[in-house]
Structure formats: C-alpha cells, structure tokens
PDB file of N, CA and C in Angstrom:
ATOM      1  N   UNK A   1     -10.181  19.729  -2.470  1.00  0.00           N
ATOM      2  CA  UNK A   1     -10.625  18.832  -1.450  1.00  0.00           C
ATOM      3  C   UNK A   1      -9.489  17.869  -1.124  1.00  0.00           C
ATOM      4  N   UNK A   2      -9.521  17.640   0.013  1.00  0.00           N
ATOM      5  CA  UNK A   2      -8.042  16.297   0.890  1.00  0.00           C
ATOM      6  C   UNK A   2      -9.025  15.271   0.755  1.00  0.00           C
ATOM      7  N   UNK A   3      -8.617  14.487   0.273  1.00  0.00           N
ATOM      8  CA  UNK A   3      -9.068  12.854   0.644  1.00  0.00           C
ATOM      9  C   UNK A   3      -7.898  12.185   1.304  1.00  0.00           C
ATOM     10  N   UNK A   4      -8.065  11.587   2.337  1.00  0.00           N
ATOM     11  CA  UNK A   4      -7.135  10.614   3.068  1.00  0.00           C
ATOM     12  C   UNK A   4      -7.656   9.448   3.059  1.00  0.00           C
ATOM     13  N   UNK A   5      -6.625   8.855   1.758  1.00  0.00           N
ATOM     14  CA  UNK A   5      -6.982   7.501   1.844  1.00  0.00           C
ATOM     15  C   UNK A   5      -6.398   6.677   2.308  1.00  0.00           C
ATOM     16  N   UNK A   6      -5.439   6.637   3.108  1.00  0.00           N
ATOM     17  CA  UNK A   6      -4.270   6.179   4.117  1.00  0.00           C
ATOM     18  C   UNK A   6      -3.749   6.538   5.281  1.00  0.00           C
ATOM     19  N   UNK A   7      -3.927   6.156   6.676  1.00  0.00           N
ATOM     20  CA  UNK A   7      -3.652   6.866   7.535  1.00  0.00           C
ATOM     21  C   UNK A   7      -2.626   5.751   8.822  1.00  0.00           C
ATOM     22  N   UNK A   8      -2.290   6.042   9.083  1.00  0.00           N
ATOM     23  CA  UNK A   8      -1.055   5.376  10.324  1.00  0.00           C
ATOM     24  C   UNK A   8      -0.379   6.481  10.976  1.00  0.00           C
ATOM     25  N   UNK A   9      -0.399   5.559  12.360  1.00  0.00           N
ATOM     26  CA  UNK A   9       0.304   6.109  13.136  1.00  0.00           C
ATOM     27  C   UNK A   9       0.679   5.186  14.444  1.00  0.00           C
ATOM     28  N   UNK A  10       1.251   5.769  15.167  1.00  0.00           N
ATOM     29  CA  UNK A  10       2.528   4.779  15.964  1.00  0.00           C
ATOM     30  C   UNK A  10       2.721   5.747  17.413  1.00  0.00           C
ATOM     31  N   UNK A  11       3.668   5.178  18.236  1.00  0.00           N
ATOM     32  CA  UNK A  11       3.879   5.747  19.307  1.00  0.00           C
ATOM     33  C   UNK A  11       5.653   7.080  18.754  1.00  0.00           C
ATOM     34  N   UNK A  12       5.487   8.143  19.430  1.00  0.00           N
ATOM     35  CA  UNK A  12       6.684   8.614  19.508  1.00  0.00           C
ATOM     36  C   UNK A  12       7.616   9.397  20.435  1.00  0.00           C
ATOM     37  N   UNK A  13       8.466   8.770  20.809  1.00  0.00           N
ATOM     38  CA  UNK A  13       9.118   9.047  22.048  1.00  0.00           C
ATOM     39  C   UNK A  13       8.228   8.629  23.568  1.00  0.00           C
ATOM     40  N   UNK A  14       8.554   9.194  24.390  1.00  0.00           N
ATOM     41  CA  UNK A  14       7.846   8.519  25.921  1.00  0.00           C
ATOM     42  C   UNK A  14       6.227   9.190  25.527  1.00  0.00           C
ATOM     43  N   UNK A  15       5.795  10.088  25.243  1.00  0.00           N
ATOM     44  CA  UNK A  15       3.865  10.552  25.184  1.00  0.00           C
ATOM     45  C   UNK A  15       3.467  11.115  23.463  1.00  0.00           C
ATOM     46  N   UNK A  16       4.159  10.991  23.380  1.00  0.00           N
ATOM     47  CA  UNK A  16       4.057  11.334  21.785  1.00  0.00           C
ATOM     48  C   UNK A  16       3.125  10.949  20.626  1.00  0.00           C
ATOM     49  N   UNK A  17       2.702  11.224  19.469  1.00  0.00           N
ATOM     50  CA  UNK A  17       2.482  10.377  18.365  1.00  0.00           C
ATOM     51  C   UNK A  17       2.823  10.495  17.173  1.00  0.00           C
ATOM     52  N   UNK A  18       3.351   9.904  16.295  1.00  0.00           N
ATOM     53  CA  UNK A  18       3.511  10.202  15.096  1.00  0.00           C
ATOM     54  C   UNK A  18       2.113  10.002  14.415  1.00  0.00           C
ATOM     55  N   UNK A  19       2.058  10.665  13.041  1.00  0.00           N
ATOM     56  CA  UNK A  19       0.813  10.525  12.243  1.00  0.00           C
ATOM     57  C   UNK A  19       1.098  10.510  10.917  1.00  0.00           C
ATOM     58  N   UNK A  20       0.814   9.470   9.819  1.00  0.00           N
ATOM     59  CA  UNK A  20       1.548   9.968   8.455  1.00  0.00           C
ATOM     60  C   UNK A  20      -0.090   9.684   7.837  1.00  0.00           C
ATOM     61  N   UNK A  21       0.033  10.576   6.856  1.00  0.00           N
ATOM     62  CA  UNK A  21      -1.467  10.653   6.096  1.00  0.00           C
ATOM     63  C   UNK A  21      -0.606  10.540   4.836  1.00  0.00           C
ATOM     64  N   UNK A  22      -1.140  10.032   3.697  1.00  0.00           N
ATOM     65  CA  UNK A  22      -1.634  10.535   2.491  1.00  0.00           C
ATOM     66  C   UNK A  22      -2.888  10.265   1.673  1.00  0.00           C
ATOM     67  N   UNK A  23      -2.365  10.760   0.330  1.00  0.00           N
ATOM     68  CA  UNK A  23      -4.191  11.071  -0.213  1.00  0.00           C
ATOM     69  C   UNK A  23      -4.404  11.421  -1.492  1.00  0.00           C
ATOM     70  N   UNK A  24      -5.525  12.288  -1.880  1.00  0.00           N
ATOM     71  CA  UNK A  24      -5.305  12.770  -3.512  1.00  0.00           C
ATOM     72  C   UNK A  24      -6.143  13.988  -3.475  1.00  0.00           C
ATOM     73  N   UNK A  25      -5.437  15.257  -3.684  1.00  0.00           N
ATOM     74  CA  UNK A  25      -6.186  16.819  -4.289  1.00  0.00           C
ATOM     75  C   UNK A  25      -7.500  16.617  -5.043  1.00  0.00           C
ATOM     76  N   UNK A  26      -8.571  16.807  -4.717  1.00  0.00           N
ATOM     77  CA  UNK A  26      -9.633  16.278  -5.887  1.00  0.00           C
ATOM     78  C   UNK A  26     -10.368  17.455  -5.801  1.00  0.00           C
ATOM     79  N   UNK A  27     -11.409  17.773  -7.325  1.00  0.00           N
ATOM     80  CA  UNK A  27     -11.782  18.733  -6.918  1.00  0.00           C
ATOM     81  C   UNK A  27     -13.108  18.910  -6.069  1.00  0.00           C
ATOM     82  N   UNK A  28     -13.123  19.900  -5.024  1.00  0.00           N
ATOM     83  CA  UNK A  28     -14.179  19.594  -4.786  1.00  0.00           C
ATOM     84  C   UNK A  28     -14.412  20.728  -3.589  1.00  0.00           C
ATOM     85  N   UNK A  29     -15.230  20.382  -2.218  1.00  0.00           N
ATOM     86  CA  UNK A  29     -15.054  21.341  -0.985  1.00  0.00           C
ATOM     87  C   UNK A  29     -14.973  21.114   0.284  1.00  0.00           C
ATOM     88  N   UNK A  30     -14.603  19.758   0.467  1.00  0.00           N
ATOM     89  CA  UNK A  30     -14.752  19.622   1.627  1.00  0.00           C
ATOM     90  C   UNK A  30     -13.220  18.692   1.902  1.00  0.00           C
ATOM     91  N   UNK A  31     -13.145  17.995   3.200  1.00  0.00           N
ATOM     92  CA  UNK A  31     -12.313  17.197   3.985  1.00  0.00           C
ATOM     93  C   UNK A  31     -12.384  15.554   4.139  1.00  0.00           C
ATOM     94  N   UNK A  32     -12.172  15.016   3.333  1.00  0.00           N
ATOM     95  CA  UNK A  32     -12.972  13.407   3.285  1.00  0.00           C
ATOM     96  C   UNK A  32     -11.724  12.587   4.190  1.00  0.00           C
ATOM     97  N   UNK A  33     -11.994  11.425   5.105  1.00  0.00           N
ATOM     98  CA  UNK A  33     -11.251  10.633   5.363  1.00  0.00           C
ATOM     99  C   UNK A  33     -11.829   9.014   4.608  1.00  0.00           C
ATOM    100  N   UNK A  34     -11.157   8.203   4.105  1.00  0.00           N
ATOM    101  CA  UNK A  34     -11.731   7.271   3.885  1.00  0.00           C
ATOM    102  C   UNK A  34     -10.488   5.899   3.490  1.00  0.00           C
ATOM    103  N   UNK A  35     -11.387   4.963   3.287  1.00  0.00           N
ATOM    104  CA  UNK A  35     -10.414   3.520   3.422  1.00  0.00           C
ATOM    105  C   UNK A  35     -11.200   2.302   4.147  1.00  0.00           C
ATOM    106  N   UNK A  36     -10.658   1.321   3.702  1.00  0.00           N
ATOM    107  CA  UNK A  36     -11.428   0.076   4.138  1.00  0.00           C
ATOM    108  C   UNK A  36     -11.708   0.123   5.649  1.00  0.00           C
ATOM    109  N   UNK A  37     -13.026   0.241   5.901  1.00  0.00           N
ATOM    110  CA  UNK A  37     -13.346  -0.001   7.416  1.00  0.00           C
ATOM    111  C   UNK A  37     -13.063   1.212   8.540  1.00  0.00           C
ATOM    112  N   UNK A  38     -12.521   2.491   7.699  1.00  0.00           N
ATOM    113  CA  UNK A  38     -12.410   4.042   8.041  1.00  0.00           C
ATOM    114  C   UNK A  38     -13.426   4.634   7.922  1.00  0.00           C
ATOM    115  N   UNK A  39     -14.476   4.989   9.011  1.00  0.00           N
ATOM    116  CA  UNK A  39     -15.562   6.240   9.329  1.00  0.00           C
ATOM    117  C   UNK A  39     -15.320   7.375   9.891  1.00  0.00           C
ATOM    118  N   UNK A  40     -15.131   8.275  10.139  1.00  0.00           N
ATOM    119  CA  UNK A  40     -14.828   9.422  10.885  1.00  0.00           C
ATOM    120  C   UNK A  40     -16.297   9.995  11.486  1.00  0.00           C
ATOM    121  N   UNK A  41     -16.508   9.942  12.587  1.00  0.00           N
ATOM    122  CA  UNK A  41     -17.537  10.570  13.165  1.00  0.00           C
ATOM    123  C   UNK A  41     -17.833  12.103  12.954  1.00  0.00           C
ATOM    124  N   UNK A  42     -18.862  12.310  12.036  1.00  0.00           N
ATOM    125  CA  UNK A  42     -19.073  13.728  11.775  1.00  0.00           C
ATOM    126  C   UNK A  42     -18.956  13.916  10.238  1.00  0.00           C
ATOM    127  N   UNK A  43     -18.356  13.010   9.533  1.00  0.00           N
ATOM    128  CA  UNK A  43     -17.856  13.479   8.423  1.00  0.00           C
ATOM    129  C   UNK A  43     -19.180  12.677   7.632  1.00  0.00           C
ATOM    130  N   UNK A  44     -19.068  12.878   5.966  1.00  0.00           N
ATOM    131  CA  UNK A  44     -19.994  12.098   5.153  1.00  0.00           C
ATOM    132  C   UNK A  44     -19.497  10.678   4.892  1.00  0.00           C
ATOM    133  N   UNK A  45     -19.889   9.777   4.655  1.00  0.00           N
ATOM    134  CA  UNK A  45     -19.374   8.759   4.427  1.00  0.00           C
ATOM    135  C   UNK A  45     -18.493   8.691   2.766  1.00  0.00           C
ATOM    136  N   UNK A  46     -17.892   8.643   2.609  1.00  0.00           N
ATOM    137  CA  UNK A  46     -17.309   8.658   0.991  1.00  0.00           C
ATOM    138  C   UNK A  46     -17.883   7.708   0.310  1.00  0.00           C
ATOM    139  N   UNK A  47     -17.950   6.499   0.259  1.00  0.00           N
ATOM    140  CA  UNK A  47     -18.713   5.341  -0.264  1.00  0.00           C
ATOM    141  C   UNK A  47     -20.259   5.730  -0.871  1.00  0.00           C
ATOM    142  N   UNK A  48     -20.900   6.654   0.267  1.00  0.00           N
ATOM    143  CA  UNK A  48     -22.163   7.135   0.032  1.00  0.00           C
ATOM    144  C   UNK A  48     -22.147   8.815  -1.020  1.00  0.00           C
ATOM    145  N   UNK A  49     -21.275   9.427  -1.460  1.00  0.00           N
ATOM    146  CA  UNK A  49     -20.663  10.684  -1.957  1.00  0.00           C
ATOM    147  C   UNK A  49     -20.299   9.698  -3.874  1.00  0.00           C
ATOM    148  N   UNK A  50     -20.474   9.142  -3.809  1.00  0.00           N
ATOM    149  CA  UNK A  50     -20.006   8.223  -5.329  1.00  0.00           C
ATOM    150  C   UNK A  50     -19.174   9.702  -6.227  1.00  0.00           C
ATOM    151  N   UNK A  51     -17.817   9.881  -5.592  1.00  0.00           N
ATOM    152  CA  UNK A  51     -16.609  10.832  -5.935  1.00  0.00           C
ATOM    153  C   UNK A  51     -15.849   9.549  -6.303  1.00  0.00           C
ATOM    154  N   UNK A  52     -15.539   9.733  -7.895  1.00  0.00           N
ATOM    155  CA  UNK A  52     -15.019   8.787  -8.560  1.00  0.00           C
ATOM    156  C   UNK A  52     -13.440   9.843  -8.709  1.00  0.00           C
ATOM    157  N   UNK A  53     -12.547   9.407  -7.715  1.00  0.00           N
ATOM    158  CA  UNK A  53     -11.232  10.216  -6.981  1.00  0.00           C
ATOM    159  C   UNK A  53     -10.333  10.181  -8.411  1.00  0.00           C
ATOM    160  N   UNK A  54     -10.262   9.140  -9.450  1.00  0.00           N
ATOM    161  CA  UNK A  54      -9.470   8.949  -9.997  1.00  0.00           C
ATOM    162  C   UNK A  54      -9.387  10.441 -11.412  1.00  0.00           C
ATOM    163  N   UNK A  55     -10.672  10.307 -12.095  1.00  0.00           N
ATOM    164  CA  UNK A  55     -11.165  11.380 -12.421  1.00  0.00           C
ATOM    165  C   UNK A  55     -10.934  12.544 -12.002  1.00  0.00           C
ATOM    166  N   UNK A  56     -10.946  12.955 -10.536  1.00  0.00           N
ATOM    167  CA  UNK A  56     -10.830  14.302 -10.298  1.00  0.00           C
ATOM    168  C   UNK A  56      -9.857  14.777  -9.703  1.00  0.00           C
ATOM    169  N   UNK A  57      -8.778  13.477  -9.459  1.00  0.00           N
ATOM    170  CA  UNK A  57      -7.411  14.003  -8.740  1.00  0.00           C
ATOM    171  C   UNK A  57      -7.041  14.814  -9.655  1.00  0.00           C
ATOM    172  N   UNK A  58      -6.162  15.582  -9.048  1.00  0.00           N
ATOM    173  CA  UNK A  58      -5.857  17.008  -9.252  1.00  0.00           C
ATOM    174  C   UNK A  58      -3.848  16.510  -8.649  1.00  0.00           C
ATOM    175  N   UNK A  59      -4.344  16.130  -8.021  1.00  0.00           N
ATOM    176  CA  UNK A  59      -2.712  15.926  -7.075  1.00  0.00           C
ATOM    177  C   UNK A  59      -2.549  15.132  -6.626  1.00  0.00           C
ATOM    178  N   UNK A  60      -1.156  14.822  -5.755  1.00  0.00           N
ATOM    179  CA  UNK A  60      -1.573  13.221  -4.572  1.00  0.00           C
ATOM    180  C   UNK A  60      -0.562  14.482  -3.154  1.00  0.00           C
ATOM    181  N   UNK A  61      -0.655  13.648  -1.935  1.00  0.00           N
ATOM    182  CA  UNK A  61       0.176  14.466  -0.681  1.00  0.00           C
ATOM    183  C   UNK A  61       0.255  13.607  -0.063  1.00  0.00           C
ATOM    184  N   UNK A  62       1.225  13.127   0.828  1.00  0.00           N
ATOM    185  CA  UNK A  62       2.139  13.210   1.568  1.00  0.00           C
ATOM    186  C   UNK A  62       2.141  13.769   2.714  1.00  0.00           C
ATOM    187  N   UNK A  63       2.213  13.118   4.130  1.00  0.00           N
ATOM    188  CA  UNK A  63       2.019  14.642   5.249  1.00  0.00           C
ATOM    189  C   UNK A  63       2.741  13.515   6.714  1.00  0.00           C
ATOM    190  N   UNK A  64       3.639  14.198   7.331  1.00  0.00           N
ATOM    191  CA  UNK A  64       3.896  13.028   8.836  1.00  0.00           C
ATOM    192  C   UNK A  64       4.061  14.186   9.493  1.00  0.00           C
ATOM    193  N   UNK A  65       3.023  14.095  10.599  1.00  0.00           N
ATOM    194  CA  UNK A  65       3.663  15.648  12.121  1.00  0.00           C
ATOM    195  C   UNK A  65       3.556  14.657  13.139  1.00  0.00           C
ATOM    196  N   UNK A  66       3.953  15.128  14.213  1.00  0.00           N
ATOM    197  CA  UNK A  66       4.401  14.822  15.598  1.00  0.00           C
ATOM    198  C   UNK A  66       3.617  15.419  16.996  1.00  0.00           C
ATOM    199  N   UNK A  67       3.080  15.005  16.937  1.00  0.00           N
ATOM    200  CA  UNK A  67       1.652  15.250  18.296  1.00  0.00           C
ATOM    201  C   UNK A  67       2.172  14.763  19.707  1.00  0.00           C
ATOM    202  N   UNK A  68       2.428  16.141  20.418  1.00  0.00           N
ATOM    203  CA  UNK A  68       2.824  15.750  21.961  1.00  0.00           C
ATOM    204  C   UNK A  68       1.601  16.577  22.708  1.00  0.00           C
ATOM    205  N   UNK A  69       1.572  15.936  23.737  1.00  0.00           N
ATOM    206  CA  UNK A  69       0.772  16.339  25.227  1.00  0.00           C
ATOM    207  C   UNK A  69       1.097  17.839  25.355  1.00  0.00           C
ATOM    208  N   UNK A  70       0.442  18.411  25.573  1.00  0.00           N
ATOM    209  CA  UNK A  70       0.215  19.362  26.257  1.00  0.00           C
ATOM    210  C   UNK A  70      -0.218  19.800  27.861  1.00  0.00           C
ATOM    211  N   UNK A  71       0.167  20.390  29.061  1.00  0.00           N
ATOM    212  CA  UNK A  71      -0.397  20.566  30.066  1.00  0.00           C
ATOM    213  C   UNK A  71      -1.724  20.262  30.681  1.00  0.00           C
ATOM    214  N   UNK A  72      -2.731  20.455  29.826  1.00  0.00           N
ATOM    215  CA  UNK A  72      -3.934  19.931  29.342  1.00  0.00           C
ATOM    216  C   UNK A  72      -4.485  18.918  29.152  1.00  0.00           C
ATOM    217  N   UNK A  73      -4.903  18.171  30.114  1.00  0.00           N
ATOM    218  CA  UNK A  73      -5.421  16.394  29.659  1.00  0.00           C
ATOM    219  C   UNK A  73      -5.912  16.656  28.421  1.00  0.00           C
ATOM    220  N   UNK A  74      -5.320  15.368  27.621  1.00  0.00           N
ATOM    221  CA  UNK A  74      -6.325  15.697  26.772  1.00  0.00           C
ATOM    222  C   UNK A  74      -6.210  16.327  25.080  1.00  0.00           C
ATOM    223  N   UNK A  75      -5.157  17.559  25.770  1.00  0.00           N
ATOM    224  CA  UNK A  75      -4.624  18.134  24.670  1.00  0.00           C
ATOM    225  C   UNK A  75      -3.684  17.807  24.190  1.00  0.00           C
ATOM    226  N   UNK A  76      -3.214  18.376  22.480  1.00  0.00           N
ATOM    227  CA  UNK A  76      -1.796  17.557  21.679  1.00  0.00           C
ATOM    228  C   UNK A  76      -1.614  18.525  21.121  1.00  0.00           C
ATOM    229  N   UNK A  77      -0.302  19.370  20.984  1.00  0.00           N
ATOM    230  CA  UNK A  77       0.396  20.086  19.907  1.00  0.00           C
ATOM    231  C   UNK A  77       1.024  19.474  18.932  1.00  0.00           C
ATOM    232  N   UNK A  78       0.951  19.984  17.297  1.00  0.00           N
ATOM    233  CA  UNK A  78       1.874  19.555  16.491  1.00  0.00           C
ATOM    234  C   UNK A  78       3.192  19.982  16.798  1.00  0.00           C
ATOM    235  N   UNK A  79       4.135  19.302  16.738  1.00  0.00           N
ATOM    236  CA  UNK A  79       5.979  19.733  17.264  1.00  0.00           C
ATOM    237  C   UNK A  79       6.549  19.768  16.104  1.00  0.00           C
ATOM    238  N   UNK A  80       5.755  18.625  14.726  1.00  0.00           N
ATOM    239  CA  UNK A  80       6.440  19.274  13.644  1.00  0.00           C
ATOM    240  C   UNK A  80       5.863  18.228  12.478  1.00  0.00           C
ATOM    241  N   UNK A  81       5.645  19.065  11.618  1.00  0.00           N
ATOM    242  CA  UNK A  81       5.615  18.399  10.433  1.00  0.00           C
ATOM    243  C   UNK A  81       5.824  18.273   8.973  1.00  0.00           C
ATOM    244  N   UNK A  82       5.590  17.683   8.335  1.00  0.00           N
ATOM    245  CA  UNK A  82       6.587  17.323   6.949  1.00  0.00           C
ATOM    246  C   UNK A  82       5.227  17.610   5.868  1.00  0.00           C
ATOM    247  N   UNK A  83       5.077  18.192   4.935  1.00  0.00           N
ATOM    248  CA  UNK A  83       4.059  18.274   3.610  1.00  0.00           C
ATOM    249  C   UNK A  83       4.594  17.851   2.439  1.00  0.00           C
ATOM    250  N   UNK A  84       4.144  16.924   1.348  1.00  0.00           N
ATOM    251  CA  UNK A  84       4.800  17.031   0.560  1.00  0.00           C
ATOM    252  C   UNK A  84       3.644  17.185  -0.401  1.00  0.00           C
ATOM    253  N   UNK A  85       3.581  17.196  -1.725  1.00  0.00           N
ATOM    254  CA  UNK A  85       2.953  17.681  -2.535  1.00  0.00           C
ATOM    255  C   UNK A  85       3.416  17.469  -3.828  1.00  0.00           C
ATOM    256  N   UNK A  86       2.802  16.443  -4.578  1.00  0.00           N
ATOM    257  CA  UNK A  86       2.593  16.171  -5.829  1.00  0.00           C
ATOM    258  C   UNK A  86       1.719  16.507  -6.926  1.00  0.00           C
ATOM    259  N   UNK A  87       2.227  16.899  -8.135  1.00  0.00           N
ATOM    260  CA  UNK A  87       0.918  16.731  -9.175  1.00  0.00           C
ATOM    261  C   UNK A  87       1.286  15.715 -10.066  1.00  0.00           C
TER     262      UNK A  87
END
C-alpha cells in the first residue's frame, strides 16, 4: 500500500506542474493520501482506517514528475519522473 503523507507542488515552466510526493510502503491494499487537513475525494479517510503506519512500514518513497497540458482542456501528461525507493 502507498501512503502519501506529503505532497507539494508548484508551477513549471510557462503551463506546467511539478509534483513531489512522498510516503511509506505499508502493508496493506489500497492507495491512501493523507496529512493535516488532506481529504481526497473518493478515497477512505485515513484517520477513520486507525493504520498505525509506523508498525507496518515496510519502506519509505520518494517520487517528483512533471505534468504538462495536453491538446485537451483539461488534460496533463507526465514528461517525466523521478522514483526513489527506500527500505
């Protein structure tokens, strides 16, 4: 399971975005985003999931890609990105 417990991002170049995540491998099955005052529409709330992260990290990661426009209102391709990966 990804937990993102950190997320930022910024402008890059003239339409661009940068995005840097990290987080901690835990075990589990799903996709969690979470952090002070972070909800993700659709997702479970983590707070309400009582996943005690410390216990079940497995790993920590690292991640920054680059999101440009596409032809497509609306739409964003990744142009590139970085993984890193700890245990």
């Amino acid at each position: 399971m990804h937990v993102v417990e950190k997320l930022q991002c910024r402008a890059h170049g003239e339409d661009g975005v940068a995005i840097r995540v990290s987080g901690s491998f835990i075990i589990g099955n799903q996709f969690l985003i979470c952090g002070d005052g972070v909800q993700v529409e659709g997702l479970p709330n983590f707070k309400d999931l009582g996943i005690d992260i410390s216990s079940k990290r497995m790993g920590t990661f690292h991640e920054q890609f680059i999101v440009e426009p596409t032809s497509q209102i609306g739409c964003y391709t990744i142009v590139k990105q970085e993984l890193y990966i700890n245990q």
